[in-house]
Every structure is written in structure tokens, then in C-alpha cells.
Protein backbone atom coordinates (compact mmCIF):
# COMPACT_ATOMS: atom_id res chain seq x y z
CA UNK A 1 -44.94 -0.84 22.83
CA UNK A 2 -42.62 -3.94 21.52
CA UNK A 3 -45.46 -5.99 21.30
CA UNK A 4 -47.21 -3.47 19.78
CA UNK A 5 -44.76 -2.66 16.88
CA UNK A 6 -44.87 -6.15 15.98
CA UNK A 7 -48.97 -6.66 15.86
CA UNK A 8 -48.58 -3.59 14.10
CA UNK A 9 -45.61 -4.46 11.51
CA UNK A 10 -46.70 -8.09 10.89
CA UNK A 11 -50.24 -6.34 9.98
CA UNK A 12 -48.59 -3.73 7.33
CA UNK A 13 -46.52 -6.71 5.88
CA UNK A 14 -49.25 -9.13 5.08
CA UNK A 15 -51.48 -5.74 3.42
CA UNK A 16 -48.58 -5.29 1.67
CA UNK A 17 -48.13 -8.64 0.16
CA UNK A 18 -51.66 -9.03 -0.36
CA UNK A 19 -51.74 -5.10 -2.27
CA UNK A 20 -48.54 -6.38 -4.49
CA UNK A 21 -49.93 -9.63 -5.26
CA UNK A 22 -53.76 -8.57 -5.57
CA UNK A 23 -52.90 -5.76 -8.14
CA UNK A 24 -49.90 -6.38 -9.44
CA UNK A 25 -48.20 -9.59 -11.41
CA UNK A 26 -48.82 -12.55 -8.54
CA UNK A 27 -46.59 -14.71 -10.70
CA UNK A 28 -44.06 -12.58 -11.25
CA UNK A 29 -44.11 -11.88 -7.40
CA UNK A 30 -43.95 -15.21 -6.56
CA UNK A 31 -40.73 -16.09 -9.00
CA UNK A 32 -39.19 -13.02 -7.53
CA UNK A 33 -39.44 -14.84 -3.61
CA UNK A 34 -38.37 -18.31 -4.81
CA UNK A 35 -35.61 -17.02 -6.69
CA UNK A 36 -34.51 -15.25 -3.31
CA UNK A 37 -35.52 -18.75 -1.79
CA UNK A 38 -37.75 -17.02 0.38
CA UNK A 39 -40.59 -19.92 -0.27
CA UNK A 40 -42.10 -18.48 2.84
CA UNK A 41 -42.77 -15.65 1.31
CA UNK A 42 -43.82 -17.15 -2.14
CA UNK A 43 -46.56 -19.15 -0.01
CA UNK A 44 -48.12 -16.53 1.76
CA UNK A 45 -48.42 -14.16 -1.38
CA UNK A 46 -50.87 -17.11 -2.88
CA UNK A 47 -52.50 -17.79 0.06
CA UNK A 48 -52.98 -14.33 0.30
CA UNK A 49 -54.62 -13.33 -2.95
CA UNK A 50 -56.50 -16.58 -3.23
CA UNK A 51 -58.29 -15.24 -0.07
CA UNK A 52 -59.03 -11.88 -1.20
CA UNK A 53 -59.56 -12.69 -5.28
CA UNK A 54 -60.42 -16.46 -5.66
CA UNK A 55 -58.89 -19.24 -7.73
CA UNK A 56 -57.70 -17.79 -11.27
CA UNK A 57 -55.94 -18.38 -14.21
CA UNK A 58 -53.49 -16.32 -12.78
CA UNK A 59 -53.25 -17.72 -9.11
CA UNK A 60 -52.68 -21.29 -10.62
CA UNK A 61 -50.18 -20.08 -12.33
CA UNK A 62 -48.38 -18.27 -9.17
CA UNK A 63 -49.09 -21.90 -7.70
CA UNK A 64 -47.00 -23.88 -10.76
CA UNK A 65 -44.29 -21.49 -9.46
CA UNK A 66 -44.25 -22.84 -6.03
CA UNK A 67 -44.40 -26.45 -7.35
CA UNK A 68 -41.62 -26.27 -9.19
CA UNK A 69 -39.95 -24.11 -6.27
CA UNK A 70 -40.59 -27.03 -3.93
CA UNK A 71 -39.28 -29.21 -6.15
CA UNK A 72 -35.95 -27.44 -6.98
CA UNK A 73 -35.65 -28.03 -3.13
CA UNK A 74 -36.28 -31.77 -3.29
CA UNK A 75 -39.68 -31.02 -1.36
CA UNK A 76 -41.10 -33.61 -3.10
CA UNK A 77 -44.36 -34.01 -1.51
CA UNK A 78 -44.93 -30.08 -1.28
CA UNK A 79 -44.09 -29.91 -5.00
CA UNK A 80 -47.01 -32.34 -6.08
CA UNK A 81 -49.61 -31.09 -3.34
CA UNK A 82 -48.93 -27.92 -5.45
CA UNK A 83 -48.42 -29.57 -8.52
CA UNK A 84 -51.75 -31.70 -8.80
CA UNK A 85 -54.09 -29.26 -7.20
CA UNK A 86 -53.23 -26.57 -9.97
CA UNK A 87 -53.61 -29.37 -12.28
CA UNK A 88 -57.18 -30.28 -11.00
CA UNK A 89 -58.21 -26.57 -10.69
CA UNK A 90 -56.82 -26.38 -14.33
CA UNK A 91 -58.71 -29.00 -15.71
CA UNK A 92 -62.00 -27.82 -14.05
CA UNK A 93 -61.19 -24.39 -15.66
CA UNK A 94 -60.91 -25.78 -18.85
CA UNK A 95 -63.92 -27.30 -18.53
CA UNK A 96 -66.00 -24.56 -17.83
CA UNK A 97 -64.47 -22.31 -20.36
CA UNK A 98 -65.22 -25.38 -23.04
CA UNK A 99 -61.47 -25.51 -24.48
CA UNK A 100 -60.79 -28.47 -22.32
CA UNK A 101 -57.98 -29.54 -24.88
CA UNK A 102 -56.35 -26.48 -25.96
CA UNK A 103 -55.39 -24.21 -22.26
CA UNK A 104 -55.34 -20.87 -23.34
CA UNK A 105 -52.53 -17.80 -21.60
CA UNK A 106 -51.53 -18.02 -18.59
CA UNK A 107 -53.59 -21.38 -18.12
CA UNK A 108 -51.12 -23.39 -20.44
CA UNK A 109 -47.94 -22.44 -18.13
CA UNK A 110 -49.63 -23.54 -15.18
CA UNK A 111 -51.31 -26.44 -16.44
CA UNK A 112 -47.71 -27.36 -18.29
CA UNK A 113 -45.60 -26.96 -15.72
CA UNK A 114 -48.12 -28.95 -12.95
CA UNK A 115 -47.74 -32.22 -15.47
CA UNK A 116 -44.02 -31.42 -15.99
CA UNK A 117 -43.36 -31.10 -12.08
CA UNK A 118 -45.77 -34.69 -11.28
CA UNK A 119 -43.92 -36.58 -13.29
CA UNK A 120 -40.55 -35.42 -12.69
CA UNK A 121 -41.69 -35.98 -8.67
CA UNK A 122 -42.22 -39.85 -9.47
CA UNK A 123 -38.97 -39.91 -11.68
CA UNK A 124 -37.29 -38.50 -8.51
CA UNK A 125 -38.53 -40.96 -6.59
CA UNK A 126 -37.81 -43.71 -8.94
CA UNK A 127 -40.98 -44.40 -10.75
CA UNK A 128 -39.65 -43.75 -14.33
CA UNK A 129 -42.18 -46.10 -16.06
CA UNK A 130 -45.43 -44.23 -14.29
CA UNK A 131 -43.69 -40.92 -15.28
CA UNK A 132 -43.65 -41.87 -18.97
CA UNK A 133 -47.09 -43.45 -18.48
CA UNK A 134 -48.79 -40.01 -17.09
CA UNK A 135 -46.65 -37.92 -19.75
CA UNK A 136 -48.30 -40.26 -22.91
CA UNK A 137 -51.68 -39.60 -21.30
CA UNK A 138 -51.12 -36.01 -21.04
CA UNK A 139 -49.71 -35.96 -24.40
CA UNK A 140 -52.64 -37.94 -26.23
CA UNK A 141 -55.56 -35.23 -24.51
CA UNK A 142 -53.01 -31.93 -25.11
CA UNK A 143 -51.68 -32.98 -28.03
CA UNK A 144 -52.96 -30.21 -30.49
CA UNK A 145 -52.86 -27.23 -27.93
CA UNK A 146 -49.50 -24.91 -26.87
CA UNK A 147 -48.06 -27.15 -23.66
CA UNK A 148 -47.82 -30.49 -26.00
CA UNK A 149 -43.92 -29.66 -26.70
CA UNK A 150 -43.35 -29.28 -23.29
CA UNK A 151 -44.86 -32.45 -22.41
CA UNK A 152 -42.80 -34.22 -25.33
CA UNK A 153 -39.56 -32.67 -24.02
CA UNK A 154 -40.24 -34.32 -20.32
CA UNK A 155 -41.24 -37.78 -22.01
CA UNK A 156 -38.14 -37.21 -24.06
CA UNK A 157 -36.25 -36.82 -21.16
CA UNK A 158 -37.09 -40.20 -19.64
CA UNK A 159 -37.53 -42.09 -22.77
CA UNK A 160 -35.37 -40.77 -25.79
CA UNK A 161 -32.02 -41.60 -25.03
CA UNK A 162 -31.22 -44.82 -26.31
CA UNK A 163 -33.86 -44.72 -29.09
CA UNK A 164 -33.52 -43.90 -32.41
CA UNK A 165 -33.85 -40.20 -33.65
CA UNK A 166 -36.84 -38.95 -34.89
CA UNK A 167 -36.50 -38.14 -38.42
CA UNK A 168 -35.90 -33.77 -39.39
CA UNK A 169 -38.28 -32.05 -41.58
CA UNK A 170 -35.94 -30.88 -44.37
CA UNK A 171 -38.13 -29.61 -46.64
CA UNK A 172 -37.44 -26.13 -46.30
CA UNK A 173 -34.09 -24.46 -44.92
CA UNK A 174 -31.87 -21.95 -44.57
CA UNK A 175 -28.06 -22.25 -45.75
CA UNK A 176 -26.60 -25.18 -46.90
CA UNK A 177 -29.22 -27.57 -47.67
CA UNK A 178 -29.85 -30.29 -45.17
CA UNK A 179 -29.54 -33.84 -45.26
CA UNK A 180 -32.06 -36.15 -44.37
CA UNK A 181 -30.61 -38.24 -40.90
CA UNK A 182 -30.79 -41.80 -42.56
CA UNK A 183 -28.45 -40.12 -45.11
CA UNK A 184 -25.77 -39.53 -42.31
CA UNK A 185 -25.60 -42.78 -40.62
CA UNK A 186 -21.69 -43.44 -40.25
CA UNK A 187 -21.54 -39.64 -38.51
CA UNK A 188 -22.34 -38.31 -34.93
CA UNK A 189 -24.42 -35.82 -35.66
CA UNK A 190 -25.31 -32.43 -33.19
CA UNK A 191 -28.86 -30.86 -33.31
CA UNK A 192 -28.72 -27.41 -32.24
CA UNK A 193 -32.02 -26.49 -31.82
CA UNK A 194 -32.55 -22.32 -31.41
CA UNK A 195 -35.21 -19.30 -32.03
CA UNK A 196 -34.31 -16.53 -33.78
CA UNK A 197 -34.72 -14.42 -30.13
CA UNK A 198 -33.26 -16.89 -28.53
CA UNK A 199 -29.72 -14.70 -26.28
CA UNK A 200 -28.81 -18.35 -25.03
CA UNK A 201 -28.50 -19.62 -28.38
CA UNK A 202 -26.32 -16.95 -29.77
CA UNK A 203 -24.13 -17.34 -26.26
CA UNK A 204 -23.71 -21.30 -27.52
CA UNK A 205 -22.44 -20.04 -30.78
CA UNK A 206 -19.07 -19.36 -29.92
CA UNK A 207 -18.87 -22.98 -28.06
CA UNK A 208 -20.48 -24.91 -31.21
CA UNK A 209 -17.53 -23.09 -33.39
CA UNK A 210 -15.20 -24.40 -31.34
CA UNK A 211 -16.27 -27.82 -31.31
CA UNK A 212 -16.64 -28.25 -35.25
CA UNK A 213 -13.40 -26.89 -35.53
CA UNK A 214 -11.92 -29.84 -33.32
CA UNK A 215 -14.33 -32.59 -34.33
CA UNK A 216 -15.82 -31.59 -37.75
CA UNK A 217 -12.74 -33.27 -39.70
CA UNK A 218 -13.80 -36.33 -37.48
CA UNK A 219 -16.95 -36.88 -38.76
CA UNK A 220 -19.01 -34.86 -36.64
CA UNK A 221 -22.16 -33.00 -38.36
CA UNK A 222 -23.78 -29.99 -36.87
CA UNK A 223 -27.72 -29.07 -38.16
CA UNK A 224 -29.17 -26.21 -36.56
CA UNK A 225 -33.32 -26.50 -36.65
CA UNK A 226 -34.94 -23.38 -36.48
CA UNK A 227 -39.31 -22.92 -36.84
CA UNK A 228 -41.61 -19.83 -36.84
CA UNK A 229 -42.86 -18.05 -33.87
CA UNK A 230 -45.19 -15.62 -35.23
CA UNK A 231 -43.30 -12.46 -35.11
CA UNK A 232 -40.06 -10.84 -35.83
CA UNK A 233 -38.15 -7.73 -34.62
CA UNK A 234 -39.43 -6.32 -31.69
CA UNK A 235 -42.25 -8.65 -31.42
CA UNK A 236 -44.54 -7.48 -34.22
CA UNK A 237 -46.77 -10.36 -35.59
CA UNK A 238 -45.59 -11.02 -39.76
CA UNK A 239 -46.20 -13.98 -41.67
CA UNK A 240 -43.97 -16.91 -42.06
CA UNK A 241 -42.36 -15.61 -45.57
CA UNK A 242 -40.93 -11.83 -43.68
CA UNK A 243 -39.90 -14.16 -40.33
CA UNK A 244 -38.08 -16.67 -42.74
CA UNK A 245 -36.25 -13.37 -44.04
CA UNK A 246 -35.73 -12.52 -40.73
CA UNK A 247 -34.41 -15.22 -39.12
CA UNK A 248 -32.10 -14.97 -42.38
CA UNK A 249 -30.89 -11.66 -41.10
CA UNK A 250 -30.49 -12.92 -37.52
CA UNK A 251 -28.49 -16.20 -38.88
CA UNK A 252 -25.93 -14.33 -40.47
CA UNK A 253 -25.73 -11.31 -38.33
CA UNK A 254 -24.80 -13.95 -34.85
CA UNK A 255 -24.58 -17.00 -36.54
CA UNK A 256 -21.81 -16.67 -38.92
CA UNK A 257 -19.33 -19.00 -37.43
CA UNK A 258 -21.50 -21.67 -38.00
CA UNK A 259 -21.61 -20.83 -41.46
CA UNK A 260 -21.47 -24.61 -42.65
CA UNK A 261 -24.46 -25.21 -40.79
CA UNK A 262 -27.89 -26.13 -42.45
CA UNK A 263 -30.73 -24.71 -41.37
CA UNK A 264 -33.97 -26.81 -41.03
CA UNK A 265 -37.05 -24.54 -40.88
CA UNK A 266 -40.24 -26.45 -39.69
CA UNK A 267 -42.75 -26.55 -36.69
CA UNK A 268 -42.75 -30.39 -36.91
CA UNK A 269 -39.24 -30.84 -35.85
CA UNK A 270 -39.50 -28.85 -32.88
CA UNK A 271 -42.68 -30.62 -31.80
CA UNK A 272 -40.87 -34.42 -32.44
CA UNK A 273 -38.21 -33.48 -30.42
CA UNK A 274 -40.15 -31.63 -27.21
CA UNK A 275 -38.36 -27.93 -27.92
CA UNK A 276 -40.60 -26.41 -25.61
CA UNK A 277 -36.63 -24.71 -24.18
CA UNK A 278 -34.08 -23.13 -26.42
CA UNK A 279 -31.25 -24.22 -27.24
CA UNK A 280 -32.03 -27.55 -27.04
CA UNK A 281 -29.06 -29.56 -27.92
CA UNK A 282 -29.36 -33.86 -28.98
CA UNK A 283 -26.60 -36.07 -29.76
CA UNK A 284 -26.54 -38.41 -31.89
CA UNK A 285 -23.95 -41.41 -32.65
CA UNK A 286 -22.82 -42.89 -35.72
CA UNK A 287 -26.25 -45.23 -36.42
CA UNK A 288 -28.56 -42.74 -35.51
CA UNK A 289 -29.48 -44.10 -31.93
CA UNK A 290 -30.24 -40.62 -29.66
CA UNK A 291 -26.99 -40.60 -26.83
CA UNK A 292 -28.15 -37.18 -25.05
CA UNK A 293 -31.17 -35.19 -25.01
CA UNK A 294 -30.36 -31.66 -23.23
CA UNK A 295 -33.25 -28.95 -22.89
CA UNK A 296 -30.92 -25.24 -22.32
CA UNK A 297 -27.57 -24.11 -22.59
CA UNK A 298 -24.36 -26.38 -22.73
CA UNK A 299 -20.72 -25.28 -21.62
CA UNK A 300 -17.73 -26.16 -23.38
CA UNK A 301 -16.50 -28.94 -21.18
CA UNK A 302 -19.97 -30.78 -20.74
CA UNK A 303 -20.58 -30.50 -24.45
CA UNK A 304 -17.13 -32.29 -25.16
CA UNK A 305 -17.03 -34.68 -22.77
CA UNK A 306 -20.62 -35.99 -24.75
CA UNK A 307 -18.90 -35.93 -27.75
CA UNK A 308 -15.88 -37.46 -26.91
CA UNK A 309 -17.69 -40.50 -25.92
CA UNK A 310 -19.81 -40.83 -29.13
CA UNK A 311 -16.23 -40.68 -30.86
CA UNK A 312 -14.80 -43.08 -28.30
CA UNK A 313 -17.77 -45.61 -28.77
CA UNK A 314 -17.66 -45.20 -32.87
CA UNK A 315 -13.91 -46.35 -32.42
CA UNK A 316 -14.21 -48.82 -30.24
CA UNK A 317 -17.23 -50.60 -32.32
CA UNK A 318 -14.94 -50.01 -35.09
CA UNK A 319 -11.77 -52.10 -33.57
CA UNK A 320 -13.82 -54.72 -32.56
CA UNK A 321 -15.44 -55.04 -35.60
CA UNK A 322 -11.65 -55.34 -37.62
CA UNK A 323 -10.78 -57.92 -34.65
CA UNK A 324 -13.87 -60.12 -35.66
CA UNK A 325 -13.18 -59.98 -39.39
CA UNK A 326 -9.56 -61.36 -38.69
CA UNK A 327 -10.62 -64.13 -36.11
């Protein structure tokens, strides 16, 4: 009868997976199990509806989930197995459907987040230069479709640091108006980059306060870009004028410490800078050279520390340069 039970209870648990994953939300079903880091689990819910459905928009995205599951484990070869296989099944998908450039929902997560997950495999495994190599191809063939920030913010995150920073569309903004960057060369300046239903962004608020009010009178300059999404409250599509009002409404309802802070509204700015994740928060030191690129949230401490060494550098440049003049 043990035996039994078991035959019988391993049976009713792989219906069940396949019922929940067949007619329900496979993707969701599959975050749910890596986020318990049952991966296991994760695996045989794909395996299970690719048997009884097929290969899908929807499986390949379940299957970017796993990649990037494997590779939060360090499983680096499991990560790209999964990884390039949804991106081959994506491509021939595309294909078919004859919008091999422009992935449509949910096709553009899984086909973003199978380049995002290859190329952070051969960063992890120290092939930096091939990384930025795959991520310029990607970029040149997706480049007018909805994954092509995504793919700038993992190029960005190999390649930007160190470079100079792109230059802000300032042509329309909210608040104070904005300053071009070459106008602020002899400040470190902060890029706060948010979305007007962003809850991270209005959680950095209270950090970003804090940190004017201890560097500001140090030179330190804070612009917060901001672009269109489509749709205000409650998610009801409006055009750009009535979402520029609104994201007026949200700025000064949760944004009010940051009162001194211009506003930058424009598409192009989060597309030169990768903003695929808000906040996204860049660093900048006194001549304009890019000293940290950081897709998400920021604590206090970690947010210092980055500034504190911009400030240390711009003072140390400085001293040597008096020393020079005087030898």
C-alpha cells in the first residue's frame, strides 16, 4: 500500500502541475518556484506543458524564467542551455509571424531576457569583450522594437563606466528647467532616472533628500529624467499632454523633497541610457566621464560611499593640480 500511495501521489502531483501550468499563468508559476528556489519544480512545470501544449510565446517565456533562475545560482551552463534555446525558438517565432525585428507581448520578455542572461553568462565567465560584441549585434537588429532599452542597459553595464555621458534631452521638463550636461562640467552630477508608477522610486526619495542636503552645497547636482508610458492613473491609455499633467501631480504629491530637482521629460534619454529598470541611478564626476551605472534601487550607505569617491577624486585632481602650478 506504501508503494502504492506513492505511484499514486507522484501521479496526482505531476496532473497537478501540468493542470496549473496548462491553464493557468506558466510564467507566473514558474517565478513563483524559483523564487521558493524550488528550480525542480520550475523545470518540470515547462517540461510539463511543453508536452501537453507545444512551444509558445508563453512557454519561452516560462523558459527565460528558468535561465535567469539558473543563473542567479551561478548554473552557468544551465542558464544558457535555457537561455539560447528560447532565443532560437524566439527568433524562429518571429520569423514566422513576419515581425522578425519588433517581438511583440510576452515574446519581447523572453526574447530580452535570453540575450540579457547570454551575455551576462560570458561576462561571468570573463568574456567581457564577446558580451559587448553579442549585445551591439542584438542592439543593431532590435533596435526599433520594445527589448532595445534592455539590451542598452546590459551593454551599459559592461561598457559605460568610464565613458563619457551621453548627452540629456532637455527640451521639455518639469520643474526647474534643466541644464544641458556640458553646461555642468566642474559638478558631480546624479541622474535619477524614475516612472511616474514607479513604488521604488518614491522609496529612493527620502535617501536622494538626504544626500543633497549633505552634498548639494558641495557641488553635487541632482536631475531626475522622467518619459511617457502611455497611460496614467490606474492604467488608462491618455496622450502624452494629460500624462505630462500627471506625472506633474505625481512629482509633487511624492516628490516634493526633491523640489530643486529638474525634470527632463523625453523617451530619448531613457533609451541612451538602457532604462529598461526603474530607478536607475548614474553618477557622474566633475568632467562628465560616467563613474557608476546602477539599474534598481540604491540604499543610503551604497549611494554615499559612490559619492564620496567622486568628491574624493574631484579633490584630489584638484591638489595635484595647485602642486603642479607651484613646481
Amino acid at each position: 500500500m506504501g508503494t502504492l500511495r506513492l505511484i499514486v501521489g507522484g501521479w496526482l502531483a505531476l496532473s497537478s502541475v501540468s493542470m496549473a501550468t496548462a491553464a493557468g499563468d506558466l510564467a507566473a508559476a514558474v517565478r513563483g518556484a524559483a523564487a521558493s528556489g524550488d528550480l525542480s519544480l520550475a523545470e518540470r512545470q515547462v517540461r510539463s506543458y511543453r508536452q501537453s501544449v507545444g512551444i509558445t510565446p508563453d512557454l519561452l517565456e516560462a523558459e527565460s524564467w528558468l535561465a535567469r533562475a539558473e543563473f542567479d545560482e551561478r548554473q552557468y551552463d544551465r542558464a544558457d542551455t535555457y537561455a539560447m534555446e528560447t532565443r532560437k525558438l524566439a527568433v524562429e517565432m518571429l520569423a514566422k509571424s513576419g515581425h522578425a525585428d519588433v517581438p511583440l507581448p510576452p515574446l519581447d520578455i523572453a526574447l530580452g531576457a535570453a540575450i540579457e542572461v547570454h551575455a551576462q553568462v560570458l561576462a561571468a565567465r570573463g568574456a567581457r569583450t564577446a558580451a559587448a560584441a553579442f549585445l551591439t549585434r542584438e542592439l543593431a537588429t532590435y533596435r526599433q522594437s520594445s527589448i532595445a532599452p534592455r539590451i542598452r542597459k546590459n551593454l551599459n553595464l559592461l561598457t559605460l563606466v568610464g565613458k563619457p555621458a551621453p548627452a540629456l534631452d532637455v527640451s521639455h521638463w518639469l520643474g526647474p528647467k534643466p541644464q544641458p550636461l556640458a553646461a555642468l562640467k566642474g559638478h558631480p552630477v546624479l541622474l535619477f532616472f524614475w516612472a511616474h508608477w514607479c513604488a521604488d522610486c518614491k522609496a529612493e526619495v527620502p535617501i536622494l533628500a538626504r544626500l543633497m542636503a549633505e552634498y548639494g552645497s558641495k557641488g553635487l547636482v541632482l536631475i531626475g529624467p522622467t518619459q511617457h508610458y502611455g497611460y496614467a492613473a490606474g492604467g488608462d491609455e491618455t496622450s502624452p499632454e494629460r500624462e505630462t499633467r500627471y506625472i506633474d501631480q505625481v512629482r509633487a504629491q511624492y516628490y516634493g523633497a526633491l523640489g530643486g530637482m529638474p525634470v527632463p521629460v523625453a523617451e530619448a534619454n531613457f533609451a541612451r541610457y538602457g532604462c529598461s529598470t526603474t530607478p536607475t541611478l548614474v553618477l557622474l564626476d566633475r568632467t562628465g566621464i560616467v563613474r557608476m551605472y546602477h539599474p534598481g534601487a540604491m540604499s543610503y550607505e551604497s549611494l554615499s560611499e559612490q559619492i564620496k569617491r567622486v568628491m574624493r577624486s574631484a579633490s584630489l585632481g584638484t591638489t595635484k593640480g595647485r602642486l603642479a602650478k607651484r613646481g
